[in-house]
Protein backbone atom coordinates (compact mmCIF):
# COMPACT_ATOMS: atom_id res chain seq x y z
CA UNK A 1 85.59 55.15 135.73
CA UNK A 2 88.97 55.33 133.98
CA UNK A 3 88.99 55.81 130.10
CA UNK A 4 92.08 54.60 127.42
CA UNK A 5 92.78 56.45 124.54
CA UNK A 6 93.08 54.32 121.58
CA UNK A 7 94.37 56.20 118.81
CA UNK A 8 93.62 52.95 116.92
CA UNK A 9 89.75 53.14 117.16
CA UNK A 10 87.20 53.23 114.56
CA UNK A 11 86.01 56.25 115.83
CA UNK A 12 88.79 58.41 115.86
CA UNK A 13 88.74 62.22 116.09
CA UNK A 14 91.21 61.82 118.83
CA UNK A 15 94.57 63.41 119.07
CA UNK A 16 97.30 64.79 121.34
CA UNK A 17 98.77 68.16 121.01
CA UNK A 18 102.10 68.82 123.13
CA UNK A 19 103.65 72.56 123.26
CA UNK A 20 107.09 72.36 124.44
CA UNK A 21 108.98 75.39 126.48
CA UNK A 22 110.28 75.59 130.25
CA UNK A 23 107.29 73.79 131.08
CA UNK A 24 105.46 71.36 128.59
CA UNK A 25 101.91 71.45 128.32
CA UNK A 26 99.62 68.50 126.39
CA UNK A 27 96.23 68.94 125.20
CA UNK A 28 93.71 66.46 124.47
CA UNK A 29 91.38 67.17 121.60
CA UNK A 30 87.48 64.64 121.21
CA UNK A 31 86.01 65.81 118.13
CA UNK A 32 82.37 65.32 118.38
CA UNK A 33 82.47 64.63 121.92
CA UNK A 34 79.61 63.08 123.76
CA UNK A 35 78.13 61.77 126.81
CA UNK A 36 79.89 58.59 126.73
CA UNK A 37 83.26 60.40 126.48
CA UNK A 38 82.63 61.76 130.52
CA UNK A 39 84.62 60.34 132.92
CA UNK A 40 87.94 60.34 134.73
CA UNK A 41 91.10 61.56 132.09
CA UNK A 42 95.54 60.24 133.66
CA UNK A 43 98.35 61.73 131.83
CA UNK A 44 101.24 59.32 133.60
CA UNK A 45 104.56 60.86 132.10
CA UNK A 46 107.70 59.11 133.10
CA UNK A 47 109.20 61.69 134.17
CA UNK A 48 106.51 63.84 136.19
CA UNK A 49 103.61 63.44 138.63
CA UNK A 50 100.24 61.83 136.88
CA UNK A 51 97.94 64.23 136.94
CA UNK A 52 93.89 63.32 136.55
CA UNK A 53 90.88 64.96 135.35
CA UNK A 54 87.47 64.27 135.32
CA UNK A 55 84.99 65.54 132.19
CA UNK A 56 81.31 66.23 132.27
CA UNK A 57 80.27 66.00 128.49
CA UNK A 58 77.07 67.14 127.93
CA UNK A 59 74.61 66.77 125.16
CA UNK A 60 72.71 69.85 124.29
CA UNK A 61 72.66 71.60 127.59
CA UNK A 62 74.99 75.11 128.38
CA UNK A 63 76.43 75.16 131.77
CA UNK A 64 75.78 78.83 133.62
CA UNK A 65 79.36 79.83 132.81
CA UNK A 66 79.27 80.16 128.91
CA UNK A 67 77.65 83.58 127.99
CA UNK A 68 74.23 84.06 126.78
CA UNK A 69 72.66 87.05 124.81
CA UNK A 70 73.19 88.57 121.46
CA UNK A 71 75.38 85.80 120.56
CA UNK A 72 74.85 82.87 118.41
CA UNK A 73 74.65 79.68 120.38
CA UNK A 74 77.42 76.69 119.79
CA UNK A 75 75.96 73.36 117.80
CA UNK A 76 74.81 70.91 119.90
CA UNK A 77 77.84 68.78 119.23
CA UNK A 78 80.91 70.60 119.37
CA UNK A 79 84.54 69.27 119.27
CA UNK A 80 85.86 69.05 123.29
CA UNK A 81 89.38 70.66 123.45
CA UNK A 82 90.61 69.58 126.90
CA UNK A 83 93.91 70.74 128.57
CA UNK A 84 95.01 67.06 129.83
CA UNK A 85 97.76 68.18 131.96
CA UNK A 86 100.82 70.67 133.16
CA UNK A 87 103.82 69.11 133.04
CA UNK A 88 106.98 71.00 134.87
CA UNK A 89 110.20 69.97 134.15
């Protein structure tokens, strides 16, 4: 399943950030992400390779990687910050 960004929608909460340098990298940032927002991410620059992703969101559950313990545990919804892709120029 392929998803558009619409930076249009109602529901917005979605933005782009790009950080410039020998290589450029983007970032795409879902506030309040959820389970709807999982599924297969393109950047397609004009000038570069597409490069594709595919995000798990998931709704109150905390995958084996994030530590446990004495710490305070995330909210359930938390805002998904998601390195879209490497672009080398």
């Amino acid at each position: 399943m392929y998803l558009i960004i619409s930076y249009d929608s109602s529901r917005g909460g979605v933005s782009v950030v790009t950080e410039k340098g020998d290589s450029t990298t983007s970032f795409l940032l879902v506030q309040h992400a959820k389970p709807s927002d999982s599924g297969q991410y393109t950047c397609n620059p004009s000038n570069a390779q597409p490069k594709s992703i595919t995000v798990h969101v998931l709704n109150g559950e905390y995958p084996a990687a994030m530590q446990h313990g004495g710490q305070a545990k995330q909210p359930r919804f938390y805002s998904l910050l998601l390195c879209l892709c490497l672009l080398l120029y």
